[in-house]
C-alpha atoms as a PDB file:
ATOM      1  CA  UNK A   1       0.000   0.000   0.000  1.00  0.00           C
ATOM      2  CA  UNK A   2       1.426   3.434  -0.645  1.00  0.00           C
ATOM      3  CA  UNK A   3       1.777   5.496   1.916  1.00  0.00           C
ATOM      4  CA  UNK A   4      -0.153   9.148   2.521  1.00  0.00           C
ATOM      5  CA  UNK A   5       3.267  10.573   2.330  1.00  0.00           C
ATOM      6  CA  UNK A   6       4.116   9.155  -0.745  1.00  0.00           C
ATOM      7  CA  UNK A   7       1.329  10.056  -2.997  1.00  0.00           C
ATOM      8  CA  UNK A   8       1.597  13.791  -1.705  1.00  0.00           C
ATOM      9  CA  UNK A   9       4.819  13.477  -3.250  1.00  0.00           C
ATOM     10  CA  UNK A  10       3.578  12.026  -6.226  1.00  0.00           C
ATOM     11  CA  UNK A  11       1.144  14.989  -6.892  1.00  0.00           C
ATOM     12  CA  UNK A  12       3.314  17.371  -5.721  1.00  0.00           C
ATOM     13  CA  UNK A  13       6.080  15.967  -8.789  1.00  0.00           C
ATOM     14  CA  UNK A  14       3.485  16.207 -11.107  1.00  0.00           C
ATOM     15  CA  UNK A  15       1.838  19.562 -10.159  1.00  0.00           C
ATOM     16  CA  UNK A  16       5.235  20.586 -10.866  1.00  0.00           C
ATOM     17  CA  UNK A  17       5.617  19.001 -14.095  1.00  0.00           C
ATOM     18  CA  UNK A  18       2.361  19.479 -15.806  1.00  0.00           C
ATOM     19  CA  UNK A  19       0.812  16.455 -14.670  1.00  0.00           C
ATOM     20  CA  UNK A  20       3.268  14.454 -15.759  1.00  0.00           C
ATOM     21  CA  UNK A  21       5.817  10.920 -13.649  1.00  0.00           C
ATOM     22  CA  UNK A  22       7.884   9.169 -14.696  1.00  0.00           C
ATOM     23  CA  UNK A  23       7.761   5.255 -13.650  1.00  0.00           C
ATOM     24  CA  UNK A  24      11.352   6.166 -11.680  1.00  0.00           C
ATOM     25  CA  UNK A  25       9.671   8.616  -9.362  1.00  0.00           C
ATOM     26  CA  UNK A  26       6.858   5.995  -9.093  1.00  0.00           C
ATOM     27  CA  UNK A  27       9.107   2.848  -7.874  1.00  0.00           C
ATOM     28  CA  UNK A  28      10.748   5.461  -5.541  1.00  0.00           C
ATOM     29  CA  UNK A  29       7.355   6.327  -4.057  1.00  0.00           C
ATOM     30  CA  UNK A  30       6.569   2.697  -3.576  1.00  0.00           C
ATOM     31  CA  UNK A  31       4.643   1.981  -6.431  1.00  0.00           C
ATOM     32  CA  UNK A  32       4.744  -1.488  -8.250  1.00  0.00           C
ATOM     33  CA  UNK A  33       4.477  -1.967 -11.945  1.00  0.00           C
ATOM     34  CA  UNK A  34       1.572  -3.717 -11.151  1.00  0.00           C
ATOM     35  CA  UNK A  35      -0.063  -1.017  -9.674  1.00  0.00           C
ATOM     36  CA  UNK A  36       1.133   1.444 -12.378  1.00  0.00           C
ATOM     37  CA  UNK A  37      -0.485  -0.812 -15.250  1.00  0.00           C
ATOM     38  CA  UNK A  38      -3.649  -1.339 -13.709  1.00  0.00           C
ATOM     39  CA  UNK A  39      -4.052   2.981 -13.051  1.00  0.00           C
ATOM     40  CA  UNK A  40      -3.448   2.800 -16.954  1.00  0.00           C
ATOM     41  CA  UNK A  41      -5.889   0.202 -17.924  1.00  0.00           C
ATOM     42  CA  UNK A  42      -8.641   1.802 -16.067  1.00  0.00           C
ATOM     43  CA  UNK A  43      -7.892   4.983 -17.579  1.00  0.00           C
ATOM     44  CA  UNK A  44      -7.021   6.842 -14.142  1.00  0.00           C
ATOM     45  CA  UNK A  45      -3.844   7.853 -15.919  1.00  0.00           C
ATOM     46  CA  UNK A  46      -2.053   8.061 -19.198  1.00  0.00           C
ATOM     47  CA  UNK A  47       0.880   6.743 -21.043  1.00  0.00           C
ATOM     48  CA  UNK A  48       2.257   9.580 -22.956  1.00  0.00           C
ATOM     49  CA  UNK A  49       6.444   7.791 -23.304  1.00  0.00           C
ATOM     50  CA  UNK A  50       7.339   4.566 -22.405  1.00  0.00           C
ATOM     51  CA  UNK A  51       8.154   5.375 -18.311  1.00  0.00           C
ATOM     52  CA  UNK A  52       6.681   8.683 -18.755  1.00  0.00           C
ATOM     53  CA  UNK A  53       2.758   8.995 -17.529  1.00  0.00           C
ATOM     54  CA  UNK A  54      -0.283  11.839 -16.913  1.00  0.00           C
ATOM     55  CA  UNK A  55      -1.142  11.381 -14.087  1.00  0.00           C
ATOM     56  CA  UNK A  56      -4.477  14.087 -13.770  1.00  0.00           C
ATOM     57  CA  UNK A  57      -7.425  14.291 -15.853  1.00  0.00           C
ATOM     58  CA  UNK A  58      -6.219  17.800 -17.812  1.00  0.00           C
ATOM     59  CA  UNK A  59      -5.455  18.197 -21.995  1.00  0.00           C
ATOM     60  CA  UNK A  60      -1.801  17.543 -22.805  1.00  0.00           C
ATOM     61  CA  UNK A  61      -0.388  20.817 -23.588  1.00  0.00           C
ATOM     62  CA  UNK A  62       1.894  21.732 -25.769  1.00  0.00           C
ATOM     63  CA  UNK A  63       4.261  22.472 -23.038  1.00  0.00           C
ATOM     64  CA  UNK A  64       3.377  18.958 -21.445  1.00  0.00           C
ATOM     65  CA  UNK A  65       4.250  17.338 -24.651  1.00  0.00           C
ATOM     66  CA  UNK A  66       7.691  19.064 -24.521  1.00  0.00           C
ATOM     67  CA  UNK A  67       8.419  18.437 -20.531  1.00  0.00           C
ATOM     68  CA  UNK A  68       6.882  14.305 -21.531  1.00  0.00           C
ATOM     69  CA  UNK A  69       9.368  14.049 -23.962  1.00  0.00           C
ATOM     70  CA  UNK A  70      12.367  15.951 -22.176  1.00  0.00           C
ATOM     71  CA  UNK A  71      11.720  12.890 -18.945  1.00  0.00           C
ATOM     72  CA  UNK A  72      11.401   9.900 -21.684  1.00  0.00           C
ATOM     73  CA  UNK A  73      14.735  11.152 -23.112  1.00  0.00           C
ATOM     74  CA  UNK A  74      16.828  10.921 -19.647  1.00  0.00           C
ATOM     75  CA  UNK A  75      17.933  13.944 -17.526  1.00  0.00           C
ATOM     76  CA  UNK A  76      20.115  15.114 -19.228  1.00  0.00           C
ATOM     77  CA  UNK A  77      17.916  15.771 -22.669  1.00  0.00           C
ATOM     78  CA  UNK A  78      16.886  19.305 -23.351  1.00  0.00           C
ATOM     79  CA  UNK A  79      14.512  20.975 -26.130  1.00  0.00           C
ATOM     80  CA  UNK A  80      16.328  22.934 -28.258  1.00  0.00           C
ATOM     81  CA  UNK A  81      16.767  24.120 -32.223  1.00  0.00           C
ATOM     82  CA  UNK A  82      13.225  25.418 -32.921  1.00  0.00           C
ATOM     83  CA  UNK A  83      11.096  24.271 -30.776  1.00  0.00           C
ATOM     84  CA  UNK A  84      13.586  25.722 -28.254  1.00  0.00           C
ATOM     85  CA  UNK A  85      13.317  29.391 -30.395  1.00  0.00           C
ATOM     86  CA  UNK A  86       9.783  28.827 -29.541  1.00  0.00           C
ATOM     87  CA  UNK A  87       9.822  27.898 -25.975  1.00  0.00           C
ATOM     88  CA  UNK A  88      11.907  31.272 -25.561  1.00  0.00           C
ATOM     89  CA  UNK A  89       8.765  32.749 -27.655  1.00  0.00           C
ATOM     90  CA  UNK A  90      11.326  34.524 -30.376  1.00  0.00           C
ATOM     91  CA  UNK A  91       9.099  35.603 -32.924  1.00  0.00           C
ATOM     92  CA  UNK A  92       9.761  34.701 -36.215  1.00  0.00           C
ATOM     93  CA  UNK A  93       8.977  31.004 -36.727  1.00  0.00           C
ATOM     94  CA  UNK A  94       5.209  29.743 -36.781  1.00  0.00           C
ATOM     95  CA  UNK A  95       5.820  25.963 -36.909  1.00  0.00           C
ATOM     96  CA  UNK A  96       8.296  23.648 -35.641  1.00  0.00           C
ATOM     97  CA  UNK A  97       8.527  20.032 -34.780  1.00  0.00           C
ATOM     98  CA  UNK A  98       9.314  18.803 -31.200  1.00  0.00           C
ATOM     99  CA  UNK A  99      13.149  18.602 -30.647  1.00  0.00           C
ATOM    100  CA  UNK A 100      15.591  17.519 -28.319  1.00  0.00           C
ATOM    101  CA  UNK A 101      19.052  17.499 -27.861  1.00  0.00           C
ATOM    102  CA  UNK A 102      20.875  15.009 -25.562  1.00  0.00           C
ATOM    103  CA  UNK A 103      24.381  13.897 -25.066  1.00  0.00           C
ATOM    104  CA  UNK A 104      26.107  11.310 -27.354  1.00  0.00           C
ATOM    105  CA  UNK A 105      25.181   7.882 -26.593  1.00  0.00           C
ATOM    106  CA  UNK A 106      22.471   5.159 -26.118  1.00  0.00           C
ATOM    107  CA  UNK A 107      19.639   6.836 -24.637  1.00  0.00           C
ATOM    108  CA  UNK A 108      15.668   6.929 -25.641  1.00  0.00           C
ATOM    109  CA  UNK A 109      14.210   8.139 -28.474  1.00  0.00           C
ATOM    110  CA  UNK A 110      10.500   9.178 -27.565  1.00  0.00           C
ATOM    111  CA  UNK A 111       8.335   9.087 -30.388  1.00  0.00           C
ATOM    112  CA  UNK A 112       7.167  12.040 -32.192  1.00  0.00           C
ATOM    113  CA  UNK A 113      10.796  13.612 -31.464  1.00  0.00           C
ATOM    114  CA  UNK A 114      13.399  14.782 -33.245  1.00  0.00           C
ATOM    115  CA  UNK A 115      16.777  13.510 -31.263  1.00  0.00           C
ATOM    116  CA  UNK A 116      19.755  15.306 -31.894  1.00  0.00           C
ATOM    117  CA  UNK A 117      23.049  13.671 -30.328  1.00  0.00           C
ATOM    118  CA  UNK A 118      25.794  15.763 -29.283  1.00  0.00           C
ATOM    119  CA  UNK A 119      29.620  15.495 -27.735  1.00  0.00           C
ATOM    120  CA  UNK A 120      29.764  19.393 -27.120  1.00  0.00           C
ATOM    121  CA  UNK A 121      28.715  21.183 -23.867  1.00  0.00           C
ATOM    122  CA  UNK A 122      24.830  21.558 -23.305  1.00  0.00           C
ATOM    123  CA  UNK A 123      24.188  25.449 -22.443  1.00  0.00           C
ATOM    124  CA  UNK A 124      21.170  24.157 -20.174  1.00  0.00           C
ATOM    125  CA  UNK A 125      18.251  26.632 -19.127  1.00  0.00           C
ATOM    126  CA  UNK A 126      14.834  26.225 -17.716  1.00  0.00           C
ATOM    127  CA  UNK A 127      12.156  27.610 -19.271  1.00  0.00           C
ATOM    128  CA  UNK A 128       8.836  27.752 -17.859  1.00  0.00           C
ATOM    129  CA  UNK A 129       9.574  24.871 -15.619  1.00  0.00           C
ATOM    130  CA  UNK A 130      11.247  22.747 -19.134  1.00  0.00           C
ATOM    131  CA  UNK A 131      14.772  22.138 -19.590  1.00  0.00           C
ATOM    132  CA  UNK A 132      16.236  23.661 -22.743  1.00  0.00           C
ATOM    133  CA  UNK A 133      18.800  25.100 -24.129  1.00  0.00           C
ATOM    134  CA  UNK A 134      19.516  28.900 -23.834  1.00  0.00           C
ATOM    135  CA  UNK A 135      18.294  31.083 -26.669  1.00  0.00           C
ATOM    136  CA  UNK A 136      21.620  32.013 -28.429  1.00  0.00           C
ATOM    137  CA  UNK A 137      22.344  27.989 -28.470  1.00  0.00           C
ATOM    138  CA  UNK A 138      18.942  27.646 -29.370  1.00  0.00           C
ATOM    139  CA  UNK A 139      19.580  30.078 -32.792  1.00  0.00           C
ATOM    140  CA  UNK A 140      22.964  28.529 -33.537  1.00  0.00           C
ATOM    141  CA  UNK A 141      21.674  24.908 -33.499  1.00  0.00           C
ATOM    142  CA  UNK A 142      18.600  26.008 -35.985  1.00  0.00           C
ATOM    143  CA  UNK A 143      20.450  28.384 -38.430  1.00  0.00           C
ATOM    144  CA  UNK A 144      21.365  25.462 -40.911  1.00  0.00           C
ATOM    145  CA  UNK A 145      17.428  24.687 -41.009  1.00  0.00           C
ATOM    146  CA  UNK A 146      16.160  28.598 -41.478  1.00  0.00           C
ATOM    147  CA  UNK A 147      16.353  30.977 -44.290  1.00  0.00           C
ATOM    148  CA  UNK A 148      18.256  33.950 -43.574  1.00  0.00           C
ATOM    149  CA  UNK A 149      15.925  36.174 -43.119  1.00  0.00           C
ATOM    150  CA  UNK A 150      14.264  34.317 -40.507  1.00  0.00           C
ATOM    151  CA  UNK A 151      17.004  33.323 -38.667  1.00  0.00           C
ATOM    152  CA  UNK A 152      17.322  37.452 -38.517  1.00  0.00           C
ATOM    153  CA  UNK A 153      13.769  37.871 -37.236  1.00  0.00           C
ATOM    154  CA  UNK A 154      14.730  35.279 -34.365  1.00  0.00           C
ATOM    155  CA  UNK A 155      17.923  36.958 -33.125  1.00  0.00           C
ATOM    156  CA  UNK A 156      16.464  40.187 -33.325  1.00  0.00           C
ATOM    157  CA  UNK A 157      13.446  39.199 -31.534  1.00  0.00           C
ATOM    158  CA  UNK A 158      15.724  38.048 -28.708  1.00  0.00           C
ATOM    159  CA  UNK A 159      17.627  41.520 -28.572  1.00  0.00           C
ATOM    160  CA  UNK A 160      14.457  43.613 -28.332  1.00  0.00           C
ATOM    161  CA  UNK A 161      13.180  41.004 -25.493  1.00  0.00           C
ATOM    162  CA  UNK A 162      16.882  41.433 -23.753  1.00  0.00           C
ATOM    163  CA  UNK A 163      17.130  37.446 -23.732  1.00  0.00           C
ATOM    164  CA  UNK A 164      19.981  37.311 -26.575  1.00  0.00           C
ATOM    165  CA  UNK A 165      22.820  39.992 -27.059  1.00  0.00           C
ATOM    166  CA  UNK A 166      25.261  40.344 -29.462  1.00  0.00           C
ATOM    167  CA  UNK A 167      28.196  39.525 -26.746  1.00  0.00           C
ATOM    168  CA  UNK A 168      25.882  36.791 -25.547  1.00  0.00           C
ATOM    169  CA  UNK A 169      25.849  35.146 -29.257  1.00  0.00           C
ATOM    170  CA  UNK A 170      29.332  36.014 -30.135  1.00  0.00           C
ATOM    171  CA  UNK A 171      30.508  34.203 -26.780  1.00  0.00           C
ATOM    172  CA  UNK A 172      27.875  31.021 -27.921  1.00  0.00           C
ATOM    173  CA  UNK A 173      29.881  30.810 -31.251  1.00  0.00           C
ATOM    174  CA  UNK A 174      32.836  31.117 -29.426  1.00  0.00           C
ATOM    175  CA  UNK A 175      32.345  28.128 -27.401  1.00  0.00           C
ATOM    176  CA  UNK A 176      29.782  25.656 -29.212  1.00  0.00           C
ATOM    177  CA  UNK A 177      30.259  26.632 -33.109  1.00  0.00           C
ATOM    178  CA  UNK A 178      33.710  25.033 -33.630  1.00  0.00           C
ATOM    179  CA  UNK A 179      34.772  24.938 -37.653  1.00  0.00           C
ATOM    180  CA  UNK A 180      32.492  22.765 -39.962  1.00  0.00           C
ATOM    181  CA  UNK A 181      28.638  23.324 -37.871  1.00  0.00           C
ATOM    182  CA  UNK A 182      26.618  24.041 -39.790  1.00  0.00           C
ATOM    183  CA  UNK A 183      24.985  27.244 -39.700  1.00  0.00           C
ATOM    184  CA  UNK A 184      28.215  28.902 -38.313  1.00  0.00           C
ATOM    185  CA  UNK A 185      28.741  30.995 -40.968  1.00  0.00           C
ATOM    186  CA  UNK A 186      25.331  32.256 -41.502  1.00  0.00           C
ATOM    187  CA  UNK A 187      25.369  33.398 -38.049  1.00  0.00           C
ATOM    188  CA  UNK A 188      28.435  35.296 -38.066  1.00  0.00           C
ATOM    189  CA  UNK A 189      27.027  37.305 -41.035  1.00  0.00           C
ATOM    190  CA  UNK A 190      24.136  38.209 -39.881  1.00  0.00           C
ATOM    191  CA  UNK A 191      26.162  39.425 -36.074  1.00  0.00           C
ATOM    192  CA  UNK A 192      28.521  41.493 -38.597  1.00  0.00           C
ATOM    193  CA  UNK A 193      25.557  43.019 -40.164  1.00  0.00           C
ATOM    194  CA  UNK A 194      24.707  44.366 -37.025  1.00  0.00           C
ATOM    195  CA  UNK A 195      27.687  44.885 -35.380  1.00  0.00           C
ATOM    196  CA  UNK A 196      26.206  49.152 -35.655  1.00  0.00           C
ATOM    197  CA  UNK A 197      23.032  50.689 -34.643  1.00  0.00           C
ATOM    198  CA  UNK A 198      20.105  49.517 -31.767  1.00  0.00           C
ATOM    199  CA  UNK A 199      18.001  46.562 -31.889  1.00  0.00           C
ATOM    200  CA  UNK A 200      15.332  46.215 -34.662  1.00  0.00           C
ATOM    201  CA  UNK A 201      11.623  47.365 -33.381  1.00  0.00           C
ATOM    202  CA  UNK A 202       9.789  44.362 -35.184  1.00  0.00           C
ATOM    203  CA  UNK A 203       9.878  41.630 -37.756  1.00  0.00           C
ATOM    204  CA  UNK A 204       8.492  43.678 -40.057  1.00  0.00           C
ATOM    205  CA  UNK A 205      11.564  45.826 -39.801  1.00  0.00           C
ATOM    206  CA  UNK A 206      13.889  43.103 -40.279  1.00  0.00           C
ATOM    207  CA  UNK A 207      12.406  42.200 -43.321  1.00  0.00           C
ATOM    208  CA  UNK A 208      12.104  45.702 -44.582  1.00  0.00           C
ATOM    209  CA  UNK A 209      16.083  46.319 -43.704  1.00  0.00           C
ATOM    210  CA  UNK A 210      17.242  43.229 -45.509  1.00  0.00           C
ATOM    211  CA  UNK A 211      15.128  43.752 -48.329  1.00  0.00           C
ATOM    212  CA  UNK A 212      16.400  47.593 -48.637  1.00  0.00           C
ATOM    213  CA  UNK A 213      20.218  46.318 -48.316  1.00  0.00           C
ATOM    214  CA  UNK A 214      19.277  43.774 -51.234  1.00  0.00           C
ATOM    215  CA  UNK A 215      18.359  46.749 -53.454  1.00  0.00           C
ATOM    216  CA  UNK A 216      21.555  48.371 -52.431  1.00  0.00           C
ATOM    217  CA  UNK A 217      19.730  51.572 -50.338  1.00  0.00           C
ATOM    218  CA  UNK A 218      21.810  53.310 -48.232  1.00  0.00           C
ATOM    219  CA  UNK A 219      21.984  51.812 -44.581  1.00  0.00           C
ATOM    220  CA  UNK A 220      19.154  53.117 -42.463  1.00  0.00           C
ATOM    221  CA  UNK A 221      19.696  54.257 -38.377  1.00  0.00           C
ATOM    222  CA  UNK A 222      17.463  52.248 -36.901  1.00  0.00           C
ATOM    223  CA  UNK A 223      15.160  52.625 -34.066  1.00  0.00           C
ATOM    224  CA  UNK A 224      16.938  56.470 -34.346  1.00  0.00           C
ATOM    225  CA  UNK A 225      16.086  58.947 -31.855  1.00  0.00           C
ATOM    226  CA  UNK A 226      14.840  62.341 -32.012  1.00  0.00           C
ATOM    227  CA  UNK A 227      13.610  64.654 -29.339  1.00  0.00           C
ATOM    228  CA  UNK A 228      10.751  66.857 -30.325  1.00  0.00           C
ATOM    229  CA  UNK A 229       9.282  69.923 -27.919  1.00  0.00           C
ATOM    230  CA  UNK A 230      10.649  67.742 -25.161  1.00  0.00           C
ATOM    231  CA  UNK A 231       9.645  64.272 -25.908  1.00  0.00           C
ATOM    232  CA  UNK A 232      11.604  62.035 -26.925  1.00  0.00           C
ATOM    233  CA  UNK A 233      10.488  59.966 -29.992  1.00  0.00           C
ATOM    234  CA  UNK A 234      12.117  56.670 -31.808  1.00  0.00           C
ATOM    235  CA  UNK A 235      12.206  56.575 -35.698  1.00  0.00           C
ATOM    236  CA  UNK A 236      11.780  52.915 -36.851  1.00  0.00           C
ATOM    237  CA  UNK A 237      14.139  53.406 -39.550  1.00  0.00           C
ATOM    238  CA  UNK A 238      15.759  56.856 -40.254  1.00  0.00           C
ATOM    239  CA  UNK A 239      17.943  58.693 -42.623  1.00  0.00           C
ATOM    240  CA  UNK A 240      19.260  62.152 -41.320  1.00  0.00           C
ATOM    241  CA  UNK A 241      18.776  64.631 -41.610  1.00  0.00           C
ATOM    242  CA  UNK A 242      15.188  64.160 -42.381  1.00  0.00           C
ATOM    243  CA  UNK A 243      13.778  61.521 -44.001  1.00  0.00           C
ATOM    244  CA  UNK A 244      12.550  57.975 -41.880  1.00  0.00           C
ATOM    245  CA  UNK A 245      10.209  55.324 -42.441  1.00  0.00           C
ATOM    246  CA  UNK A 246       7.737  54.145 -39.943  1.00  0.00           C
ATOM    247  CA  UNK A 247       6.491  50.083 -39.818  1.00  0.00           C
ATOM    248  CA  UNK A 248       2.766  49.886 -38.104  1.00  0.00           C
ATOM    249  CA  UNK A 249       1.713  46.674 -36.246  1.00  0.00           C
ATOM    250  CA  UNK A 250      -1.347  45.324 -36.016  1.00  0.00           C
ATOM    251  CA  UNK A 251      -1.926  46.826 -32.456  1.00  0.00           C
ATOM    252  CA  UNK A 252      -0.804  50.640 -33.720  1.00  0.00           C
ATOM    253  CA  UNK A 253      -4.750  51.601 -33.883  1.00  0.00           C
ATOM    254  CA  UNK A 254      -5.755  49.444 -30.928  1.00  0.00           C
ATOM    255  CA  UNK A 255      -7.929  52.234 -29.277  1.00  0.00           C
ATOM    256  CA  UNK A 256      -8.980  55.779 -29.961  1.00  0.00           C
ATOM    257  CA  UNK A 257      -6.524  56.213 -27.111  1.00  0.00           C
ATOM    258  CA  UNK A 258      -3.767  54.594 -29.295  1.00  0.00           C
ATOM    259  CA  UNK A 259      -5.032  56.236 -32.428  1.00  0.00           C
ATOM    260  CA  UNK A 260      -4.991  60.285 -30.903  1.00  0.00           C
ATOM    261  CA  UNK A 261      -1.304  59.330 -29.437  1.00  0.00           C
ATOM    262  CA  UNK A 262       0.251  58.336 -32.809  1.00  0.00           C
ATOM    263  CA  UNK A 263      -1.599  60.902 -34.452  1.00  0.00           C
ATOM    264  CA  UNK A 264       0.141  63.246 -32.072  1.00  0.00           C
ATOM    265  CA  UNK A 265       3.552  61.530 -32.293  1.00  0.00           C
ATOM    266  CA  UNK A 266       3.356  61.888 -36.053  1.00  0.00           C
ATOM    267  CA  UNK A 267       2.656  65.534 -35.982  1.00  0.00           C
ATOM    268  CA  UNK A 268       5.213  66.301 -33.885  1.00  0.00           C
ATOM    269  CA  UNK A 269       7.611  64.330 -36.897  1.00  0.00           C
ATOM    270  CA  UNK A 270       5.961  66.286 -39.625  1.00  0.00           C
ATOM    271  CA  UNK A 271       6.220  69.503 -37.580  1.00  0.00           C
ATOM    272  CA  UNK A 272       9.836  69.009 -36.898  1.00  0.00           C
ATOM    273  CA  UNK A 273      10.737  69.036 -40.325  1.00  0.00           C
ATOM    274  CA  UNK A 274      10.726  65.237 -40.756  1.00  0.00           C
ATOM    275  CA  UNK A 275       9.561  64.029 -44.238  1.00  0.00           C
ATOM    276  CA  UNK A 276       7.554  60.215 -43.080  1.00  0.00           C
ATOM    277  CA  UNK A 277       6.348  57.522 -44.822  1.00  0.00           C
ATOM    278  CA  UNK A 278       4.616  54.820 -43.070  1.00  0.00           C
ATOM    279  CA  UNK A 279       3.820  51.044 -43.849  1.00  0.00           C
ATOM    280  CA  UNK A 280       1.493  48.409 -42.814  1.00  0.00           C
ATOM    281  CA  UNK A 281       3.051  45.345 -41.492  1.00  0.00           C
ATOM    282  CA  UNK A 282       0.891  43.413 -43.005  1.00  0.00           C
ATOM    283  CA  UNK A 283       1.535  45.321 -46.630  1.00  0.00           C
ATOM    284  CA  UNK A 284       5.163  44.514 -46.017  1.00  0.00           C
ATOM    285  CA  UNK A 285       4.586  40.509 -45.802  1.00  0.00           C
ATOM    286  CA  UNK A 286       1.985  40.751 -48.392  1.00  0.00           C
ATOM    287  CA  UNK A 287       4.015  42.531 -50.582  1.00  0.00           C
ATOM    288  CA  UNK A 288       7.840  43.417 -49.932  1.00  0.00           C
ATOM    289  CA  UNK A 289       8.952  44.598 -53.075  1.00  0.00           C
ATOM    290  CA  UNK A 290       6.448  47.290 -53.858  1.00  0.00           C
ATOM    291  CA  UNK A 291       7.409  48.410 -50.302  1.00  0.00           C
ATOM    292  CA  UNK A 292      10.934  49.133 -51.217  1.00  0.00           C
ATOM    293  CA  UNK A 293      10.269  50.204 -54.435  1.00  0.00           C
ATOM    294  CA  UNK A 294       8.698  52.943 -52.892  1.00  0.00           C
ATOM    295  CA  UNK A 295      10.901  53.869 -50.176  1.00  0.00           C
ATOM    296  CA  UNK A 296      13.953  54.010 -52.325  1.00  0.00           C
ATOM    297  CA  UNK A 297      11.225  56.386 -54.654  1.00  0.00           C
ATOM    298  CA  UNK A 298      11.148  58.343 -51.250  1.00  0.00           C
ATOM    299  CA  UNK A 299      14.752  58.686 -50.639  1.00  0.00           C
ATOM    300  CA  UNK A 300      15.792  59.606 -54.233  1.00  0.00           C
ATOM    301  CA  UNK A 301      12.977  62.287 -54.189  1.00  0.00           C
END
């Protein structure tokens, strides 16, 4: 019989773990595999991984299915590559598959998971109670499976959020990206692109700036500041003395509140002396080219 004790500690564990054991914590508590099958044939609990179970009656989440498969994969196993960029919520990348990284050798493979084997040092984090690697690993590790200019809308997702820094990825290359990973060298061009000037505001902007040094336009300031009758005010992207470019969000015109601010912002530009143009985030997915087209019209005028 298992003591009172014991199945506090149980639930405790899998409070902890998003309703999630592992048979391991189970035998320790004084369970038998007896008593563990017949929970699961009644229905009482789950098998998500071999040795891994759900113990309460909730949905598996999507951060359940990542902490089930980090426990079927050993302790040492952490998510990481994309679905790590997403556990760190970079923005950037919509879709990923679940994947893990563990340390060279014979260990489990849940299913579902992606299993990447590795002899080089770990970087381990925690993230939302999930062990993973940290976010600059995280980028390295996924560059050789992203286009460029997503791998730029990660990394500068993790500046603006103050997670990733450019000292904090150059030291990551430094220590994990030895000659011949792959991805290396895309990530060392895309640090000595912006090796100048602040964090981008948005994704928008990154795609806007890459697109605008593909048409060879002269290299923007970006997030530039200006300060206007005492307030200070950020330019997305700027070209003193007085031209800049402006990307709205979706959430720009949120509220009449929101609406009468920027309305005030922008006449404070325009009042200044500041020649604007502003685009839609959404025009600048739907259509990128037209958007440069007609900010290099804007800079030659």
């Amino acid at each position: 019989m298992v003591g009172l004790m014991d199945l506090t500690a149980i639930y405790r564990f899998a409070k902890a773990n998003y309703g999630l054991v592992t048979r391991a914590e189970l035998l320790q508590a004084g369970f038998t595999d007896h008593m563990i099958q017949r929970r699961l044939a009644s229905g009482e609990w789950r098998l998500i991984h071999p040795g891994v179970y759900q113990i309460d009656a909730s949905a598996l989440s999507w951060h359940a299915r990542l902490r089930a498969a980090t426990m079927a994969a050993g302790p040492e196993a952490l998510v990481s590559h994309r679905t790590a960029l997403q556990l760190w919520s970079l923005e950037g990348l919509n879709v990923a598959p679940i994947e893990l990284t563990i340390p060279f050798g014979r260990l489990p493979v849940p299913r579902g998971v992606i299993v990447h084997r590795t002899r080089r040092g770990m970087s381990a984090s925690v993230v939302a109670g999930i062990p993973a690697t940290s976010a600059d690993r995280a980028i390295l590790d996924s560059a050789r499976y992203l286009p460029t200019p997503m791998l730029e809308q990660v990394y500068d997702s993790g500046v603006r959020q103050r997670i990733v820094t450019p000292t904090s990825m150059a030291k990551c290359l430094n220590e994990f990206a030895v000659p011949g990973v792959r991805g290396r060298k895309k990530v060392i061009a895309m640090l000595d692109d912006r090796k100048d000037g602040n964090p981008l505001g948005s994704p928008a902007e990154t795609s806007v700036l890459r697109l605008l040094r593909e048409a060879g336009v002269e290299e923007p300031h970006r997030q530039y500041v200006i300060v206007v009758g005492g307030r200070l005010i950020i330019l997305d992207l700027a070209w003193p003395p007085l031209k800049a470019v402006e990307i709205d969000g979706l959430t720009t015109h949120a509220s009449a509140a929101a609406l009468a601010y920027d309305l005030d912002r922008q006449n404070l530009i325009l009042g200044a002396g500041w020649q604007l143009r502003r685009f839609p985030a959404r025009t600048i997915r739907q259509n990128p080219r037209l958007v440069v087209a007609e900010i290099k019209a804007f800079l030659a005028a």
